[in-house]
Protein backbone atom coordinates (compact mmCIF):
# COMPACT_ATOMS: atom_id res chain seq x y z
CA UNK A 1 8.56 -7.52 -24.95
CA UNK A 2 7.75 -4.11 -23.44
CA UNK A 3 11.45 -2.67 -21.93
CA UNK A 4 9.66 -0.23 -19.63
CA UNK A 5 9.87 -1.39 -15.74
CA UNK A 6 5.79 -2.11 -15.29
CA UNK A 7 6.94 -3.78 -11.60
CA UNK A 8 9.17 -2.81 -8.88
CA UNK A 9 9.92 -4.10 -5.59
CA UNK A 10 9.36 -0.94 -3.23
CA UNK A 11 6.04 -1.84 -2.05
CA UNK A 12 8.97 -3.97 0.48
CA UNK A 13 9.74 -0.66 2.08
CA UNK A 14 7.27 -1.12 4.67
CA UNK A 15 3.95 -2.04 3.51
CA UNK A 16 1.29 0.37 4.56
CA UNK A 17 3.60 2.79 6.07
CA UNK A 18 1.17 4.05 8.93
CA UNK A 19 3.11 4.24 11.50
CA UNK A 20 5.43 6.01 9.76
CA UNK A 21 2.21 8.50 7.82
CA UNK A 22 0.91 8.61 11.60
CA UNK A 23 4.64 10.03 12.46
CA UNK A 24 4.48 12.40 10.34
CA UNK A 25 1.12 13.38 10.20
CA UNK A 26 1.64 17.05 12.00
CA UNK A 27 3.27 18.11 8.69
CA UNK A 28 1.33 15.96 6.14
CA UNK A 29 -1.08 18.91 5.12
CA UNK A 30 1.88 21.80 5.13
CA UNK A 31 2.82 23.24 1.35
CA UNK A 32 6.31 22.60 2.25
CA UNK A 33 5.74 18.96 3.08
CA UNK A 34 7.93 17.02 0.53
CA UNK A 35 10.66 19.02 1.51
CA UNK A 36 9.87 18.82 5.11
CA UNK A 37 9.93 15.23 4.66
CA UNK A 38 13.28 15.43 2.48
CA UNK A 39 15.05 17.04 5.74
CA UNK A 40 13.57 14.32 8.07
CA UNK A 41 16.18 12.05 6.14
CA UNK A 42 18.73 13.74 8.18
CA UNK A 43 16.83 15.37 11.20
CA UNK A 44 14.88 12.29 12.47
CA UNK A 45 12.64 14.44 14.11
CA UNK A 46 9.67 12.29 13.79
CA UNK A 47 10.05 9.40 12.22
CA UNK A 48 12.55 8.03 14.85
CA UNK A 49 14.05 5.37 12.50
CA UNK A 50 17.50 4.59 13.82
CA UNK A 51 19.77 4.27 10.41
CA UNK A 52 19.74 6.68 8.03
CA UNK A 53 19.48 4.43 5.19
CA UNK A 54 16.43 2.80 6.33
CA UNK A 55 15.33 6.15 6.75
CA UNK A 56 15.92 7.06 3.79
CA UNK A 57 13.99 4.15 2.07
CA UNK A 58 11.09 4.99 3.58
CA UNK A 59 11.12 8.72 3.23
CA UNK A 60 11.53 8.10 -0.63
CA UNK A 61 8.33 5.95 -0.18
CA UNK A 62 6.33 8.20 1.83
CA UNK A 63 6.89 11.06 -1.13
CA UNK A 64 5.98 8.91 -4.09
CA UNK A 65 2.78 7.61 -2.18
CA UNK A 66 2.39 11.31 -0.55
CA UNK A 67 2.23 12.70 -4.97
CA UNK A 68 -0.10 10.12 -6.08
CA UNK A 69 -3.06 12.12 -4.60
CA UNK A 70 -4.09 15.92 -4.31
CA UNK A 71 -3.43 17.79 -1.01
CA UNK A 72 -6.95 17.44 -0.16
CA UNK A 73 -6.93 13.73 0.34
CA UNK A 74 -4.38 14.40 3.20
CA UNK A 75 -6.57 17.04 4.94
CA UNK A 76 -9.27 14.11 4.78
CA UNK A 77 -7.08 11.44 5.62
CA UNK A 78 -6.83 13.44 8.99
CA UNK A 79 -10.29 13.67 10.00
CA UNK A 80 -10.85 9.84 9.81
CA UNK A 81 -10.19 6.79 12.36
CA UNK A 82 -7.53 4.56 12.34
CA UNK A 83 -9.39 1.76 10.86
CA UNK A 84 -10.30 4.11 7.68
CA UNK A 85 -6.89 5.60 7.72
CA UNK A 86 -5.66 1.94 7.25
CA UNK A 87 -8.06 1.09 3.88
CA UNK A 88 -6.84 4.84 2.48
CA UNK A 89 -3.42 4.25 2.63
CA UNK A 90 -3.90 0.73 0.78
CA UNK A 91 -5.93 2.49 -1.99
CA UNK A 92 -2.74 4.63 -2.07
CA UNK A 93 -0.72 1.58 -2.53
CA UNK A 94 -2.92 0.23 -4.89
CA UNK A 95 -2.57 3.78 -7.25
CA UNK A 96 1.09 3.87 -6.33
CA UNK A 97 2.56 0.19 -6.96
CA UNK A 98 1.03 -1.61 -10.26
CA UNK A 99 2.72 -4.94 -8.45
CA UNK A 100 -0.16 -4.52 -5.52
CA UNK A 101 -2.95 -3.70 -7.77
CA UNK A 102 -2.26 -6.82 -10.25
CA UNK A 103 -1.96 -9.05 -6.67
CA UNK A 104 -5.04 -7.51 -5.70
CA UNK A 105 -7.09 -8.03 -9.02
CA UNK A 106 -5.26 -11.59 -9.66
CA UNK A 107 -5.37 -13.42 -6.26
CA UNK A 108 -7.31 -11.65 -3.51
CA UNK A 109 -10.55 -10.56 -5.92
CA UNK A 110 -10.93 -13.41 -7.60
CA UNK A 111 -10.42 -15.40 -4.41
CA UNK A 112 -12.75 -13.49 -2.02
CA UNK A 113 -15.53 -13.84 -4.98
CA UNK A 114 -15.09 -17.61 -4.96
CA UNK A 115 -14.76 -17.90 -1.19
CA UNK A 116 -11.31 -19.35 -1.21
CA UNK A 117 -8.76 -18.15 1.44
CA UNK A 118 -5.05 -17.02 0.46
CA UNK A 119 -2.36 -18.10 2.20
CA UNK A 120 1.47 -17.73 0.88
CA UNK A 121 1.43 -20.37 -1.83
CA UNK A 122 -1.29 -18.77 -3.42
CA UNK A 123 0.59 -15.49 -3.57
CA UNK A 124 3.30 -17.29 -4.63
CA UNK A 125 1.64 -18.87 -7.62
CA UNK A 126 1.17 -15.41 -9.16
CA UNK A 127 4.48 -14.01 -8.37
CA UNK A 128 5.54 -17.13 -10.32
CA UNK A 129 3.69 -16.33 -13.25
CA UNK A 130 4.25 -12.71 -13.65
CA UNK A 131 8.49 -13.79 -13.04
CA UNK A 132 7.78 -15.89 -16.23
CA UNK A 133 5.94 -13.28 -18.14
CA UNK A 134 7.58 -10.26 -16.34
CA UNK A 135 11.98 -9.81 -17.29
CA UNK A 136 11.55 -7.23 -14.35
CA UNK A 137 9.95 -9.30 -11.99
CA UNK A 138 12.04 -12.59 -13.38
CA UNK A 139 15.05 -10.56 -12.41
CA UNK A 140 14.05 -10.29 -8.73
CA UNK A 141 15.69 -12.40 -5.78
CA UNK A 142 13.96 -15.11 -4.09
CA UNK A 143 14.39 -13.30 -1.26
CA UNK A 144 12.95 -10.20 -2.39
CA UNK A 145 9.84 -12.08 -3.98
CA UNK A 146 8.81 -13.72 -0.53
CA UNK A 147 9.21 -10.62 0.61
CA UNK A 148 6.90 -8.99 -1.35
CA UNK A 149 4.54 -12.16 -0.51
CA UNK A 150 4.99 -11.46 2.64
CA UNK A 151 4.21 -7.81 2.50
CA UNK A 152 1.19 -7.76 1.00
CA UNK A 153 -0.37 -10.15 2.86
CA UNK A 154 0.49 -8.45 6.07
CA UNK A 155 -0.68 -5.09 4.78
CA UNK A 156 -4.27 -6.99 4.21
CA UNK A 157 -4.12 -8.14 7.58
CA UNK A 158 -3.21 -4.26 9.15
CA UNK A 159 -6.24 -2.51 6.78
CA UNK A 160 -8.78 -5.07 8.41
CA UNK A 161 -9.16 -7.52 4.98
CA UNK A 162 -7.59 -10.44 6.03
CA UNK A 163 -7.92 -12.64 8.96
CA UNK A 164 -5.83 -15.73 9.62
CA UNK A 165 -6.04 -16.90 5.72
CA UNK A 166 -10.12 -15.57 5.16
CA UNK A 167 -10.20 -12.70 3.34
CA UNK A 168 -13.05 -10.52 5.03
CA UNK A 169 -14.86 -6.95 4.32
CA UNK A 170 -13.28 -4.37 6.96
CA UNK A 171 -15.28 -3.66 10.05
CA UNK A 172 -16.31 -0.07 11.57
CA UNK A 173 -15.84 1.74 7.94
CA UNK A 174 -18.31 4.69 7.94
CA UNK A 175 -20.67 4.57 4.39
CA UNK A 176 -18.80 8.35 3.68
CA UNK A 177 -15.23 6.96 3.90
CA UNK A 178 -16.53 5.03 0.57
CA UNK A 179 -18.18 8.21 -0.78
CA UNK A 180 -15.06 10.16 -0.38
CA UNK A 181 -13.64 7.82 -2.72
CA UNK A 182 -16.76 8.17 -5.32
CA UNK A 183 -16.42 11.83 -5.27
CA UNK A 184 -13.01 11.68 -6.53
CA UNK A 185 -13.44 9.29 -9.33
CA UNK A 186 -12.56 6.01 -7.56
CA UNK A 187 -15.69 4.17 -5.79
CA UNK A 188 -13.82 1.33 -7.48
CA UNK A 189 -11.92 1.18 -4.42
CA UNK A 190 -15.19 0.06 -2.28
CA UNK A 191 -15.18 -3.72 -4.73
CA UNK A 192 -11.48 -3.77 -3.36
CA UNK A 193 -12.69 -3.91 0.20
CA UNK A 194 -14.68 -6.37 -0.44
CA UNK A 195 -18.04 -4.18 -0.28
């Protein structure tokens, strides 16, 4: 069995994180922004999270998802609505935590293509599969599995591609937010969305 950690349970941090990317957006284009962002662990300035270990949770967060794409994506991510902003920061989830992607590809894709809604259980059932197949994931709390479970399903719900339990293709997207994506390599991210 591989020994390197393929999973890990961070994605819990806060889902999507806009309100928190939205917080900080005055800074998110500066050169100095991870360390900006560092000093907001002790400052508060913007991200007005009462304790600083919370705080520091999701500043760790914001930086690894802030890495995973070029400084240009953030000057973009600027310029477009909320909805938009929404899907981009779940692609960034997607690129950032290999747990979202595989519960993306494994439950939501295959059940939006057969029409089938997901609800917990279903979530569940996959969670339970990779905790047999998975010594990372088989390691993980109860707790901190529904949590995950919970998570992601929520975070489909804020990016417009879930509704109740129906898994639905986000409304008011502009055609360039998905050819933003396919000038950077990854129009994959339009099948995500259900498009």
């Amino acid at each position: 069995m591989d020994t390197s950690k393929k999973y890990d349970a961070n994605f819990t941090a806060g889902g999507l994180l806009y309100r928190d990317f939205t917080a900080v957006s005055s800074i998110l284009t500066d050169k100095d922004f991870l360390e900006q962002i560092q000093n907001e662990g002790e400052l508060n300035l913007l991200l007005g999270i009462s304790t600083e270990n919370a705080r520091k949770r999701v500043i760790s967060e914001i930086k690894r998802r802030y890495s995973i794409v070029d400084i240009s994506f953030w000057s973009w991510y600027l310029t477009i609505s909320e909805n938009e902003q929404k899907l981009a920061l779940f692609y960034i989830c997607l690129k950032t935590y290999p747990l979202v992607m595989d519960l993306h590809l494994e439950v939501a894709m295959k059940k939006f293509k057969t029409g089938d809604d997901i609800d917990a259980y279903t979530v569940q059932m996959r969670m339970d599969e990779l905790s047999a197949t998975d010594e990372e994931v088989g390691s993980w709390a109860e707790s901190t599995l529904e949590k995950i479970n919970s998570q992601y399903r929520t975070t489909l719900k804020d990016c417009g591609l879930l509704e109740k339990e129906s898994l639905t293709s986000p409304t008011d997207i502009s055609e360039s937010f998905f050819e933003f994506f396919d000038s950077i390599g990854d129009g994959w991210f339009k099948e995500m969305c259900f498009n």
